[in-house]
C-alpha atoms as a PDB file:
ATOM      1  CA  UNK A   1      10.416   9.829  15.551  1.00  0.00           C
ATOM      2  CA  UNK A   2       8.153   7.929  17.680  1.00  0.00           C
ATOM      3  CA  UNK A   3       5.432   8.105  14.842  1.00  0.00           C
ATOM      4  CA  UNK A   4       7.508   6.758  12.317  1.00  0.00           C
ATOM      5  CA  UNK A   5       8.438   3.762  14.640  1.00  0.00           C
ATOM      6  CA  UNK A   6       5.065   2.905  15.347  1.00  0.00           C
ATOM      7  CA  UNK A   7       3.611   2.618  11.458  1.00  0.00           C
ATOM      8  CA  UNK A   8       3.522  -0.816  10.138  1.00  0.00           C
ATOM      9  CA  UNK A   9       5.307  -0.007   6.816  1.00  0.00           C
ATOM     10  CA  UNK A  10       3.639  -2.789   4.753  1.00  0.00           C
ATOM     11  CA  UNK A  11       5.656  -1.397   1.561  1.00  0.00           C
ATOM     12  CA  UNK A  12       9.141  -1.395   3.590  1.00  0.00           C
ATOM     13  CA  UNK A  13      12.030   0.491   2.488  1.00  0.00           C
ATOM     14  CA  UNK A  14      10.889   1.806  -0.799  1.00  0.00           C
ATOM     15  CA  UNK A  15       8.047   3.224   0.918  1.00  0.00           C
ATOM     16  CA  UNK A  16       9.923   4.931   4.127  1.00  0.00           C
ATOM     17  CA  UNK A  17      12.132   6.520   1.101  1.00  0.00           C
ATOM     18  CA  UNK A  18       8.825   7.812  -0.325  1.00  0.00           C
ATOM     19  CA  UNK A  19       8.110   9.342   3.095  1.00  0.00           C
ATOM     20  CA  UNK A  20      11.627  10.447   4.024  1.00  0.00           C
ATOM     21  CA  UNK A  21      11.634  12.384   0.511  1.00  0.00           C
ATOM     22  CA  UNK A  22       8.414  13.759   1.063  1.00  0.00           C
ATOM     23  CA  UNK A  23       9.173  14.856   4.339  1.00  0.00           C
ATOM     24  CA  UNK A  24      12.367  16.463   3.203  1.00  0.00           C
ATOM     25  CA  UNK A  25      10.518  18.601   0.862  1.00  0.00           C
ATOM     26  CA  UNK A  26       7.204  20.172   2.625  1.00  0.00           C
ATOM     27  CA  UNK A  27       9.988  21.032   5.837  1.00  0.00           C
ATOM     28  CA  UNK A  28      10.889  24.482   6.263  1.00  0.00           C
ATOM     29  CA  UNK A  29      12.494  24.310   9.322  1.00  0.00           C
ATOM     30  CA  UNK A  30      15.957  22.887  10.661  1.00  0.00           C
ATOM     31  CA  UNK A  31      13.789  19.965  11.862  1.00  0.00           C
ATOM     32  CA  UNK A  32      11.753  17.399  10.772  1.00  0.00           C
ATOM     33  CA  UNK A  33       7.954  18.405  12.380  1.00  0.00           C
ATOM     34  CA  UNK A  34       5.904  16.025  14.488  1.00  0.00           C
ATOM     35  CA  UNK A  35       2.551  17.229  12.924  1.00  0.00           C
ATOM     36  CA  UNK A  36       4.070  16.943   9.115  1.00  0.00           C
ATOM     37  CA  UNK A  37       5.010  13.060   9.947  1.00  0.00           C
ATOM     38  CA  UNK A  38       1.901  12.921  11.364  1.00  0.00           C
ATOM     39  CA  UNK A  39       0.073  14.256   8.476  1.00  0.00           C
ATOM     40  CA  UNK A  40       2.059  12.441   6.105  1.00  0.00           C
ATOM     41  CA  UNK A  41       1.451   8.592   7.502  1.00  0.00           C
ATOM     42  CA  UNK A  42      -2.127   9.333   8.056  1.00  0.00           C
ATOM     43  CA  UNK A  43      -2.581  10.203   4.381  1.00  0.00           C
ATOM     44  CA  UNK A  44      -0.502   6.955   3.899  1.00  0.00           C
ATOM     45  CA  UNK A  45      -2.539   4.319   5.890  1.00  0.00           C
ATOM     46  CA  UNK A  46      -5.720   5.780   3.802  1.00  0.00           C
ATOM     47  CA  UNK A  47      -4.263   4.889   0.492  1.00  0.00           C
ATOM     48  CA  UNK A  48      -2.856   1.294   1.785  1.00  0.00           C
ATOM     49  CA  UNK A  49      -6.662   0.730   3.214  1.00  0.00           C
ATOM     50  CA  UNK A  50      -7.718   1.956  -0.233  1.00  0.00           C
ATOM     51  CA  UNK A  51      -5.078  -0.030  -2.661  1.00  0.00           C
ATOM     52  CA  UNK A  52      -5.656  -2.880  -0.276  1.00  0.00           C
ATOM     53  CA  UNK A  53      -9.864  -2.601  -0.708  1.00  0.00           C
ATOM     54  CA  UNK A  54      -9.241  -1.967  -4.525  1.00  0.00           C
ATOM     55  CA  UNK A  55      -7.109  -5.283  -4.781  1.00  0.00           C
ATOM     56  CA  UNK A  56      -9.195  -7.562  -2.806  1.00  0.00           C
ATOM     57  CA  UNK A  57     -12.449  -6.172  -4.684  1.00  0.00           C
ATOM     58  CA  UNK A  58     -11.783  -8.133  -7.452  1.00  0.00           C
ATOM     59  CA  UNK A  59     -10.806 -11.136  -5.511  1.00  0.00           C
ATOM     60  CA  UNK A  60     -14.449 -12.859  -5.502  1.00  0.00           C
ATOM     61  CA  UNK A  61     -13.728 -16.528  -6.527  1.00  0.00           C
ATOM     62  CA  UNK A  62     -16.277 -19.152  -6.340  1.00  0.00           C
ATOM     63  CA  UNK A  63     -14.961 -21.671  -4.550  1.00  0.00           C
ATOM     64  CA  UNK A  64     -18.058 -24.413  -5.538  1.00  0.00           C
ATOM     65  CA  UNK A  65     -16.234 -25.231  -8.955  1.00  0.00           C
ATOM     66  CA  UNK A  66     -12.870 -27.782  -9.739  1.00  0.00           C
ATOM     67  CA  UNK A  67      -9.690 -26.831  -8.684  1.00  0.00           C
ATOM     68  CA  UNK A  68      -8.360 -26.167 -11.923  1.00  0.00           C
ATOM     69  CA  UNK A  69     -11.151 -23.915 -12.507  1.00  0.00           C
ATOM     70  CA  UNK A  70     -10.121 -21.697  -9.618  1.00  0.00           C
ATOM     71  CA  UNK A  71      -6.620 -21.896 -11.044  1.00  0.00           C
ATOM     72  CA  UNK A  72      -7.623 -20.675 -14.171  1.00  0.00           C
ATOM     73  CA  UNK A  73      -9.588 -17.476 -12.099  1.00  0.00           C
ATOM     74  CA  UNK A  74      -6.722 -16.888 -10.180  1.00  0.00           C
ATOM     75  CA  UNK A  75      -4.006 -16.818 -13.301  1.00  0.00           C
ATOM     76  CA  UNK A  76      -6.756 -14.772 -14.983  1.00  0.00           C
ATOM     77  CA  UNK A  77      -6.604 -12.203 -12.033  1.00  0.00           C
ATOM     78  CA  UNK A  78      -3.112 -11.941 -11.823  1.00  0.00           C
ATOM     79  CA  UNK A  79      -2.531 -11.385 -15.551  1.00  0.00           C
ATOM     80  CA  UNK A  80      -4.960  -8.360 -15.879  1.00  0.00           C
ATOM     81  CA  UNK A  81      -3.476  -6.884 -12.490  1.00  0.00           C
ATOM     82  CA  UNK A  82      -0.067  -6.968 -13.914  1.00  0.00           C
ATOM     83  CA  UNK A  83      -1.783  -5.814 -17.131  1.00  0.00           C
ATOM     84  CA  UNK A  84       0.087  -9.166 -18.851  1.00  0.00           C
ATOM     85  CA  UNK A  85       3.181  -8.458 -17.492  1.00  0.00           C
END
């Protein structure tokens, strides 16, 4: 229990779910195991490192131009993450 204290949870609630779920399912015993939650957050923190690498990649903005210039950039960035949504 201590393990799942000590994480950060940068994704909250929906993301504890996730990991409550998963946990859940790969248990075979009447209890939750220490070494499954273990398992389980370190495989988390690598993909919020990665998703968090993967969205700042892209996040080069040149900061020698006009404000509305970087706006533009920025609105540009946000569009194509959402995919125009």
């Amino acid at each position: 229990m201590a393990l799942l204290k000590e994480y950060d949870w940068p994704d909250n609630y929906t993301q504890l779910k996730r990991i409550l779920n998963e946990l859940a399912l790969i248990t075979t015993t009447p209890y939750i195991q220490t070494e499954h939650v273990a398992m389980l957050l370190k495989n988390e923190r690598m993909k919020v490192k990665a998703n968090t690498a993967e969205d700042n990649a892209h996040l080069q903005i040149a900061t020698n131009r006009t404000l509305n210039e970087i706006n533009q950039d920025i609105i540009q960035l946000v569009v194509e993450q959402f995919k125009g949504n």
